[in-house]
C-alpha atoms as a PDB file:
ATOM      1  CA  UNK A   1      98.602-180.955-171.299  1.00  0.00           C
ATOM      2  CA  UNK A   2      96.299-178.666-169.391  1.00  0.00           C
ATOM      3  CA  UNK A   3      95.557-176.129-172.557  1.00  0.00           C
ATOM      4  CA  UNK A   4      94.970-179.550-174.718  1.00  0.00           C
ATOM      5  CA  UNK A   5      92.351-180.462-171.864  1.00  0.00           C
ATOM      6  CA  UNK A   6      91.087-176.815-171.877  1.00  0.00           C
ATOM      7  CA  UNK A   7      90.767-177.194-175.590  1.00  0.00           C
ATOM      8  CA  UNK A   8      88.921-180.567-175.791  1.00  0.00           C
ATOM      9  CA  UNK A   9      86.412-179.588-173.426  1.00  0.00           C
ATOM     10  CA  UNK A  10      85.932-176.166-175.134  1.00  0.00           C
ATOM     11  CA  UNK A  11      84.938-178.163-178.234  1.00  0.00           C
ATOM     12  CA  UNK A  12      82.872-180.536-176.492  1.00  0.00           C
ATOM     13  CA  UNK A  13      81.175-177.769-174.686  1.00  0.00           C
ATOM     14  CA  UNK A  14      80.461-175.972-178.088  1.00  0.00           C
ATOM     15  CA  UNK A  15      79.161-178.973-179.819  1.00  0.00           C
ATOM     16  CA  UNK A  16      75.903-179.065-177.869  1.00  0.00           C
ATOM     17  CA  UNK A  17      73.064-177.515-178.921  1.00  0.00           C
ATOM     18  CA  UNK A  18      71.921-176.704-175.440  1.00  0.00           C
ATOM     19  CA  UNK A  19      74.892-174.448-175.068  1.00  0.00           C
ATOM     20  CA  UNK A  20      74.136-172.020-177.828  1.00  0.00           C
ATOM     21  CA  UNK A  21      70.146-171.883-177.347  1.00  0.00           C
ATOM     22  CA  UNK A  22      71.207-170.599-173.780  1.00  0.00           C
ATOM     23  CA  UNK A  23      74.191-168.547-174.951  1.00  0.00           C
ATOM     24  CA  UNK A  24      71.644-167.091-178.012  1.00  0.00           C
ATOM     25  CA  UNK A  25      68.746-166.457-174.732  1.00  0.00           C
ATOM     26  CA  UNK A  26      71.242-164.764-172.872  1.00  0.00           C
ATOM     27  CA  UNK A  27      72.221-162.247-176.237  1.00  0.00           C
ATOM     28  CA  UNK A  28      68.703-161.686-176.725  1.00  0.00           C
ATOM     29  CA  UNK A  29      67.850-160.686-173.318  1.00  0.00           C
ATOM     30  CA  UNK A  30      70.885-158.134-173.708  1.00  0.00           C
ATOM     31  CA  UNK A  31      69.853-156.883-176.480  1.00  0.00           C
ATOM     32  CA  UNK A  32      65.991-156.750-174.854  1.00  0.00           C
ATOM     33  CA  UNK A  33      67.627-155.146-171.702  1.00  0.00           C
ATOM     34  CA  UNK A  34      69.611-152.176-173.376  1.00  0.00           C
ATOM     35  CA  UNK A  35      67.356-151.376-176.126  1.00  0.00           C
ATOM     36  CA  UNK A  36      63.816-151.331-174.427  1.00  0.00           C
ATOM     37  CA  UNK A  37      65.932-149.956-170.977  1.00  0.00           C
ATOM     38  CA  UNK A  38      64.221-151.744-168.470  1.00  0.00           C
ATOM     39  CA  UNK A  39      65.959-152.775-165.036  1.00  0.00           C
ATOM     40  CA  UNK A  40      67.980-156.191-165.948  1.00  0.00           C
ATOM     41  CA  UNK A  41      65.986-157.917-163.398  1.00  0.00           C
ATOM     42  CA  UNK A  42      63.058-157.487-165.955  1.00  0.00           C
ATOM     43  CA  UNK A  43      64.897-158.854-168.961  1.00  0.00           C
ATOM     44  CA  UNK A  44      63.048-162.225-170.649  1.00  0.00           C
ATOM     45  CA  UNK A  45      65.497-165.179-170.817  1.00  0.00           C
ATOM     46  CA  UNK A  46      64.339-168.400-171.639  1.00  0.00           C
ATOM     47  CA  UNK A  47      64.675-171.512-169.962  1.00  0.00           C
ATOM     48  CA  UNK A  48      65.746-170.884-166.115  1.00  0.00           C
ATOM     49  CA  UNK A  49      67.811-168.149-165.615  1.00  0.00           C
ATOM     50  CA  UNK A  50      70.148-169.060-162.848  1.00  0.00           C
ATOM     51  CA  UNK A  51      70.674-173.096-164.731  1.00  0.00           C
ATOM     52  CA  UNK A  52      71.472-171.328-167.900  1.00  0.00           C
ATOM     53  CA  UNK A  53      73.517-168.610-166.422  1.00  0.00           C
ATOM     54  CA  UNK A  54      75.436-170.924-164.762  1.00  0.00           C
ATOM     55  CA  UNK A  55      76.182-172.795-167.462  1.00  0.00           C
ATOM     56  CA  UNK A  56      77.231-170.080-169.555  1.00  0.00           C
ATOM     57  CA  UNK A  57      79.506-168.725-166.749  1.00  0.00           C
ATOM     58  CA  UNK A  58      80.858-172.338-166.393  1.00  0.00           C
ATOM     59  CA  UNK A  59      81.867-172.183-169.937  1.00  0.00           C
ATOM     60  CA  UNK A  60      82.970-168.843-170.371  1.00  0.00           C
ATOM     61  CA  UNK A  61      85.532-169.698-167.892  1.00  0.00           C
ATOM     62  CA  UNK A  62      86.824-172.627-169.608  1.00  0.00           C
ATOM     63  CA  UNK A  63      86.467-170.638-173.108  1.00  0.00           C
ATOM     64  CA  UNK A  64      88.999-168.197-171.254  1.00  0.00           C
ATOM     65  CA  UNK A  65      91.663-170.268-171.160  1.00  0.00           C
ATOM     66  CA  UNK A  66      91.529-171.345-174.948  1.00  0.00           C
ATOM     67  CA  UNK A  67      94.329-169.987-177.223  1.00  0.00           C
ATOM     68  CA  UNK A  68      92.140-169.347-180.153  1.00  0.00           C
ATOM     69  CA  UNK A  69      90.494-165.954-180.454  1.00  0.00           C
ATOM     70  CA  UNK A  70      87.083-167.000-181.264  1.00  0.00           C
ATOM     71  CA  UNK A  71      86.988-169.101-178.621  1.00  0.00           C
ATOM     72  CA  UNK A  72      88.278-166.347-176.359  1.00  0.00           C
ATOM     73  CA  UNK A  73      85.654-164.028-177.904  1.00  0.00           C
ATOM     74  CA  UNK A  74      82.640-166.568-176.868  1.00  0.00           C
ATOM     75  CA  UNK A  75      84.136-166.080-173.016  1.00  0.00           C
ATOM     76  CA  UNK A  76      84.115-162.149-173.152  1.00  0.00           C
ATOM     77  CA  UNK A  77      80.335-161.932-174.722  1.00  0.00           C
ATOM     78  CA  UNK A  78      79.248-164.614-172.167  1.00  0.00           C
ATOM     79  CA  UNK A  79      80.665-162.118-169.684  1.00  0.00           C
ATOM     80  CA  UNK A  80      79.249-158.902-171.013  1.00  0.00           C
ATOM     81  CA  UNK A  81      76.155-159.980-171.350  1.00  0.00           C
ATOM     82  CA  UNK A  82      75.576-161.313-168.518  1.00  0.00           C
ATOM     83  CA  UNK A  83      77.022-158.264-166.648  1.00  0.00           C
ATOM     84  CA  UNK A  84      74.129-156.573-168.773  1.00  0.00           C
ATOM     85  CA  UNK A  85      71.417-159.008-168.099  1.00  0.00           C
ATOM     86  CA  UNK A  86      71.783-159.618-164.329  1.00  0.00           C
ATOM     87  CA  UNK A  87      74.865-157.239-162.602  1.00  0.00           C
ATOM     88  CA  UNK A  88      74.670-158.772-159.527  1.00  0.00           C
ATOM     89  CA  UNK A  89      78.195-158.876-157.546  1.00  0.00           C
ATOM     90  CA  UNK A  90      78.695-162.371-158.124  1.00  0.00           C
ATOM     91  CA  UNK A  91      78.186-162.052-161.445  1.00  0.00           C
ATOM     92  CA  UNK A  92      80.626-158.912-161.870  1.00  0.00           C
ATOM     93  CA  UNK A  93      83.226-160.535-159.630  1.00  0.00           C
ATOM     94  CA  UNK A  94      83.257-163.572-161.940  1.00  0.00           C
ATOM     95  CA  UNK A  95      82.689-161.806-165.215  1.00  0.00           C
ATOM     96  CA  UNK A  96      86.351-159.860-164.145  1.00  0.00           C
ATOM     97  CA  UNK A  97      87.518-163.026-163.693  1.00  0.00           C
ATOM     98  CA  UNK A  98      86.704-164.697-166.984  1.00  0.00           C
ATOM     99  CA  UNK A  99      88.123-161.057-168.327  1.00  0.00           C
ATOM    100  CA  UNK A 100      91.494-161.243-166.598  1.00  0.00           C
ATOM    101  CA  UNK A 101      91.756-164.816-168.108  1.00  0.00           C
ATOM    102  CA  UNK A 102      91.867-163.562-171.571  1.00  0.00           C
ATOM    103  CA  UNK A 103      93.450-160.484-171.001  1.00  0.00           C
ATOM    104  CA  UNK A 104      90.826-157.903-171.624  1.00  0.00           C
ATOM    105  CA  UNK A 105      92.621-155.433-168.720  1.00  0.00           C
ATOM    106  CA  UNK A 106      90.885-152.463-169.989  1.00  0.00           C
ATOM    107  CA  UNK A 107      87.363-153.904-169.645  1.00  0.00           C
ATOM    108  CA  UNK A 108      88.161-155.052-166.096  1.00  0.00           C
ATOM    109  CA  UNK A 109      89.448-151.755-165.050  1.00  0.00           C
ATOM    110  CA  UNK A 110      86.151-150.339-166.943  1.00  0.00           C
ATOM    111  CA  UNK A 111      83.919-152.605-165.159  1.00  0.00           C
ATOM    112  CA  UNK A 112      85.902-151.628-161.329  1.00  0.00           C
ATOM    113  CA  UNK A 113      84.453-147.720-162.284  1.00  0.00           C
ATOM    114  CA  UNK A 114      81.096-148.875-163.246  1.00  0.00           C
ATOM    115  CA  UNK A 115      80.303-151.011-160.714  1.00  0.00           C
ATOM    116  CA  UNK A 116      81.188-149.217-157.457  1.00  0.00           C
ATOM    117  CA  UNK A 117      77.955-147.783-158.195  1.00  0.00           C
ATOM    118  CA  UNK A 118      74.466-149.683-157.053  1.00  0.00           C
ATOM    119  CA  UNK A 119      74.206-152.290-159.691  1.00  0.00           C
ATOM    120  CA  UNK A 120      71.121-150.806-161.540  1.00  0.00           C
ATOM    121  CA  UNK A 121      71.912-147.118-162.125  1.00  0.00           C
ATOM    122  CA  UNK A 122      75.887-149.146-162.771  1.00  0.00           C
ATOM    123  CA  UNK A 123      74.267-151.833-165.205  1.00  0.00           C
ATOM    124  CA  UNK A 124      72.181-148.969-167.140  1.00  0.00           C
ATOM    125  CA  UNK A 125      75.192-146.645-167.884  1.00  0.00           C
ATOM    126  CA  UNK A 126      77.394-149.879-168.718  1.00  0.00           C
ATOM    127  CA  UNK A 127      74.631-151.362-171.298  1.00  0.00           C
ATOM    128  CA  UNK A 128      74.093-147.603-172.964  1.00  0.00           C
ATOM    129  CA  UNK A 129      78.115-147.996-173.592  1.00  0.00           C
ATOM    130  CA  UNK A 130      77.585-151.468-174.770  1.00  0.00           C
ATOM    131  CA  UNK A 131      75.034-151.110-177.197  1.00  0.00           C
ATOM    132  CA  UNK A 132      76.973-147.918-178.327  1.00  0.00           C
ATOM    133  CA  UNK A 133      80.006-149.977-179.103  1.00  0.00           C
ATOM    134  CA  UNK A 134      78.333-153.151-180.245  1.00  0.00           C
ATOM    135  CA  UNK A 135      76.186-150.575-182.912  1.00  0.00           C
ATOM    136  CA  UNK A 136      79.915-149.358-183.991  1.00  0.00           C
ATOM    137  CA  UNK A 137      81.548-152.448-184.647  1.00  0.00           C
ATOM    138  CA  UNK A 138      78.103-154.100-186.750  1.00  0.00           C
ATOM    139  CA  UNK A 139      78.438-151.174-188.688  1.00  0.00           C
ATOM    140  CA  UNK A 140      82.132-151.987-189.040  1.00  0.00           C
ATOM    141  CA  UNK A 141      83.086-148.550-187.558  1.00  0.00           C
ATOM    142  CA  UNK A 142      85.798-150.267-185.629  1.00  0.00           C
ATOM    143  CA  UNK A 143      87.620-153.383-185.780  1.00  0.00           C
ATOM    144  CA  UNK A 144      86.895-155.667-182.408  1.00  0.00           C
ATOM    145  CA  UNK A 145      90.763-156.349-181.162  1.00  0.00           C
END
C-alpha cells in the first residue's frame, strides 16, 4: 500500500512542469559550478534557490523509495547535484539520506570522506570527480549501475 502511494505521488510529482524546470536549473548550475570552478555559493540557479531546492530534495526523497530505476536515478542526480551546487551540512546529511534509500552505499561512504573536510575545498574535489565520471559515462565509457 505504502510503495503504491510512493508510486502515485512519484508520478504526480513528475507530471508538473515546475518540477523539471527546477530539477533542469539545478543540472545546469552543476554543470556551471564544476566546469567554470567557482565556489558553489556562486553558482546561477534560477528561480529561488532555497524554494526550488527544497522541492527537489522533497522529491528526491519520495523518488527514493520508488521501485523503478529511473525513478530511483531522478533521486540520486537530485542528490548529487545538489551536494555540488550548495554542500552545506544539511544538504549532505539529507543527500546520504535520499542515497541510503536507494541503496547507493558506496556513494554514501564516498560522500562521509569528502565531506569531513570544510564544505568548499570538500565540494571542489567531489565536483572534479563528478564531472570526471559524468564525462565517462556520456561518452559511454562505463555503464551507470
Amino acid at each position: 500500500m505504502a510503495e503504491e502511494f510512493g508510486a502515485l505521488l512519484s508520478t504526480r510529482i513528475k507530471s508538473h512542469d515546475r518540477f523539471w524546470s527546477d530539477l533542469r536549473s539545478l543540472q545546469a548550475a552543476a554543470v556551471w559550478s564544476l566546469s567554470v570552478g567557482e565556489s558553489p555559493s556562486k553558482t546561477p540557479m534560477k528561480d529561488s534557490e532555497p524554494t526550488a531546492l527544497s522541492r527537489l530534495m522533497y522529491s528526491a526523497s519520495i523518488f527514493a523509495q520508488a521501485s523503478d530505476e529511473e525513478t530511483r536515478g531522478l533521486a540520486q542526480s537530485i542528490a548529487l547535484c545538489a551536494l555540488v551546487t550548495t554542500p552545506e551540512s544539511n544538504l549532505v546529511e539529507r543527500s546520504k539520506s535520499i542515497l541510503v534509500g536507494i541503496g547507493n552505499y558506496p556513494a554514501v561512504s564516498y560522500l562521509e570522506s569528502k565531506f569531513s573536510q570544510p564544505p568548499q575545498l570538500c565540494s571542489l574535489s567531489f565536483g572534479s570527480n563528478f564531472l570526471r565520471h559524468s564525462i565517462r559515462l556520456r561518452s559511454g565509457v562505463e555503464k551507470f549501475h
